[in-house]
Protein backbone atom coordinates (compact mmCIF):
# COMPACT_ATOMS: atom_id res chain seq x y z
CA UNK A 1 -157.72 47.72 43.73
CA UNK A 2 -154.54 45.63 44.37
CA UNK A 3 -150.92 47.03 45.60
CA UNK A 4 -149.60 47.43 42.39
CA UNK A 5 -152.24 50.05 41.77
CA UNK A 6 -152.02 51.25 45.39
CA UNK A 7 -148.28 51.75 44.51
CA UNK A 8 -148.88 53.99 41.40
CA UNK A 9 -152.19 55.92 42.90
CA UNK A 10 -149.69 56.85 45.92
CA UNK A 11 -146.84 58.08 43.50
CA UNK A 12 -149.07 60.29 41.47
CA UNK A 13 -150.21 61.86 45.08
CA UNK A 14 -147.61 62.33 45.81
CA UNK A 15 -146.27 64.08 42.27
CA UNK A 16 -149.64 66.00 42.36
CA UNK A 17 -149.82 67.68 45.78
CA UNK A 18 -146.20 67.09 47.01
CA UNK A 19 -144.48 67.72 44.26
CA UNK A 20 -142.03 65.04 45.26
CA UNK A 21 -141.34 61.55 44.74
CA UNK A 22 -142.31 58.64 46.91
CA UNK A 23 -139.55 56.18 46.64
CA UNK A 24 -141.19 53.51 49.19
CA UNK A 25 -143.49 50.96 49.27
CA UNK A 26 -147.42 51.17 49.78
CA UNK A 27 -149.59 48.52 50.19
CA UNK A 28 -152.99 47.52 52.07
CA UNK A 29 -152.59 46.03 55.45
CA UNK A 30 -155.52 43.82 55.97
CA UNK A 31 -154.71 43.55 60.08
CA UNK A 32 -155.24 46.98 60.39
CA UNK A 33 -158.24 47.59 62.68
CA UNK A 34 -159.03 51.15 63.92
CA UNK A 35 -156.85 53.51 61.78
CA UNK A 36 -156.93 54.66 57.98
CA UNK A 37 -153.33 53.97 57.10
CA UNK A 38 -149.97 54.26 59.09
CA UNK A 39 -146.46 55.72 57.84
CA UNK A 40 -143.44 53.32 59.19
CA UNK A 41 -140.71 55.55 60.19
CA UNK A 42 -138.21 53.04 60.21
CA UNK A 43 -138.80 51.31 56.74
CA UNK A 44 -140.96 54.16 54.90
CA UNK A 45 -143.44 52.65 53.81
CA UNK A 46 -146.85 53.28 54.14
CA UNK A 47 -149.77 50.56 55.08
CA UNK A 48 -153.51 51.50 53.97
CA UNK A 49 -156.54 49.62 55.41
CA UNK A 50 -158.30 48.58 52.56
CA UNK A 51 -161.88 49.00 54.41
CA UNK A 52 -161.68 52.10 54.10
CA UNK A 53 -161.12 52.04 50.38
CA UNK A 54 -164.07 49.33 50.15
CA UNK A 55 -166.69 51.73 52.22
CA UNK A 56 -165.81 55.15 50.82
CA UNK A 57 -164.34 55.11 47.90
CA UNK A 58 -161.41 56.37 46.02
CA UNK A 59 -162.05 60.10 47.60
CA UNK A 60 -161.60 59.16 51.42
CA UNK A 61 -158.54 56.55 50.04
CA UNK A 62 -157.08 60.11 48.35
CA UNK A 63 -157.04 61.51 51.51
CA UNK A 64 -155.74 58.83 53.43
CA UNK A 65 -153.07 59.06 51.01
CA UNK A 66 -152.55 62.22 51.45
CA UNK A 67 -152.21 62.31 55.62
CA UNK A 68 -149.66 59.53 55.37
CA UNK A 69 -147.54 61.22 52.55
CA UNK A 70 -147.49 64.68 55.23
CA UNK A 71 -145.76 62.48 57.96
CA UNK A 72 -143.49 60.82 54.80
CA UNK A 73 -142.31 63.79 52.91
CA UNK A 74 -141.58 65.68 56.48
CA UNK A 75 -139.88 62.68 58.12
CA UNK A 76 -138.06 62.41 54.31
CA UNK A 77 -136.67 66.43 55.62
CA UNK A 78 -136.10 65.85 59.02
CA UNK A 79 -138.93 68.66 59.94
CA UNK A 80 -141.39 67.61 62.38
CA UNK A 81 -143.41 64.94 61.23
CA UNK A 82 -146.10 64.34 64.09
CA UNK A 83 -149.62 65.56 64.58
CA UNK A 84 -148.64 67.83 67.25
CA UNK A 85 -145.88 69.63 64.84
CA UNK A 86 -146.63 72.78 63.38
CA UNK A 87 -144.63 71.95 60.00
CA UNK A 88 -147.18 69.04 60.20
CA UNK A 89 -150.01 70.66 60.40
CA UNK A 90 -149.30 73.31 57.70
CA UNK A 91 -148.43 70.87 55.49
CA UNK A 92 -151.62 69.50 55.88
CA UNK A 93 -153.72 71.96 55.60
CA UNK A 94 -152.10 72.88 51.90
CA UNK A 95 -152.79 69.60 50.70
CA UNK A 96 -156.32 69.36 52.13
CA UNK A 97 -155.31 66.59 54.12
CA UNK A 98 -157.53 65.19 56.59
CA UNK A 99 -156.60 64.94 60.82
CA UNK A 100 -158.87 61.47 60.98
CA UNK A 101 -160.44 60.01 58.23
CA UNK A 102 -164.41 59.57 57.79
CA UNK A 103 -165.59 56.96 60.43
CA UNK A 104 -166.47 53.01 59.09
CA UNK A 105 -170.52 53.01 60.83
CA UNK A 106 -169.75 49.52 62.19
CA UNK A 107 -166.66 49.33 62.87
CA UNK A 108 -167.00 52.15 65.38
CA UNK A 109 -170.08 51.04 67.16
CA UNK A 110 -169.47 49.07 70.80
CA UNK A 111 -169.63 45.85 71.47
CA UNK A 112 -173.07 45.29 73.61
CA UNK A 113 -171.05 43.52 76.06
CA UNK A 114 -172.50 41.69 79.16
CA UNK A 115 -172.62 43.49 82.42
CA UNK A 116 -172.42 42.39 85.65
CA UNK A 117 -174.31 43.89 88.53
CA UNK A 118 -173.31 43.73 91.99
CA UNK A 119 -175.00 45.44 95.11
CA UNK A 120 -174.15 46.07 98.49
CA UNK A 121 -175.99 44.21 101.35
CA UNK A 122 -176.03 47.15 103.71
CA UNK A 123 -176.17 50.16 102.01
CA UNK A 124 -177.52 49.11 98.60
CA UNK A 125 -175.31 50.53 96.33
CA UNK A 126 -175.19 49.34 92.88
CA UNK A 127 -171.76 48.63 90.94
CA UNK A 128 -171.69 47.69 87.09
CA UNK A 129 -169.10 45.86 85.97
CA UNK A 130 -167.64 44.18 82.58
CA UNK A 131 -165.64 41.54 84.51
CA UNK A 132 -166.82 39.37 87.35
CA UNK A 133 -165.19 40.11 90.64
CA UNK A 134 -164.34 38.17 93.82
CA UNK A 135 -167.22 38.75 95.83
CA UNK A 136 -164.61 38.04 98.75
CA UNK A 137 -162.42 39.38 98.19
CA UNK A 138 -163.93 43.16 97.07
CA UNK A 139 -165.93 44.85 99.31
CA UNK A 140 -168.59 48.24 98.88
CA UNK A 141 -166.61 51.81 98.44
CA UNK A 142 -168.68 53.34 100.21
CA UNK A 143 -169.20 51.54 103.86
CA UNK A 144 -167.53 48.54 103.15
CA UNK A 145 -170.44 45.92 103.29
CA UNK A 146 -170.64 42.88 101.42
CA UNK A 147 -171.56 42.48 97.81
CA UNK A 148 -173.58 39.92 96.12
CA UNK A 149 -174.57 39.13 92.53
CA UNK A 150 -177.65 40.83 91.75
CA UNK A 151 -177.82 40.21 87.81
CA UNK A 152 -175.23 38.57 85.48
């Protein structure tokens, strides 16, 4: 699927369950990382990550679709467009629109990331850290001995 076809999938959405036009742009964002799709309030348009459209299919794309059209058509008004809005979220539920859309497996699992391991001398208490610290410059929380490096 290319923009052009993003364009006219996201009109007929729109026609369908909005009964309204969309008079914007849509098109795939391929920097977008953790999110479906994102309405711009200040040009309209509407971005779509295209990994999402690659994993599930044309269903979970639909609904993408048709979260970002509920923040369009009620910006388009000037009735409460955000998640927190009520007008929002009864919009959305007579669509069938989606709060989040359906998780990417891994894209959502965590980076095993290297720990660093630091006790203290006198009282032995263990600290786990992502990022090295200044062994001293830091000193133990809890009775203020001396750290070292146990495991990196």
């Amino acid at each position: 699927m290319n923009d052009n076809e993003l364009q006219k999938l996201v009109e007929e959405v729109s026609l369908q369950f909005f009964h309204s036009e969309f008079k914007h742009t849509a098109y795939f964002n391929p920097r977008l990382r953790t999110t479906g799709g994102r309405y711009m309030l200040r040009t309209g348009n509407i971005e779509i990550n295209k990994k999402y459209f690659d994993y599930h299919g044309k269903t979970e794309l639909i609904n993408i679709i048709k979260h970002e059209l509920c923040h369009y058509h009620l910006h388009q008004l000037g009735k409460g467009y955000k998640h927190k809005d009520r007008d929002f979220k009864m919009l959305a539920k007579a669509v069938g629109a989606p709060r989040f859309c359906t998780p990417i497996p891994n894209e959502t699992k965590q980076q095993n990331k290297p720990f660093h391991i630091y006790q203290c001398v006198t009282c032995s208490q263990t600290y786990k850290r992502q990022r090295r610290i200044n062994t001293s410059r830091f000193v133990c929380g809890k009775c203020r001995g001396k750290l070292i490096l146990v495991k990196s």
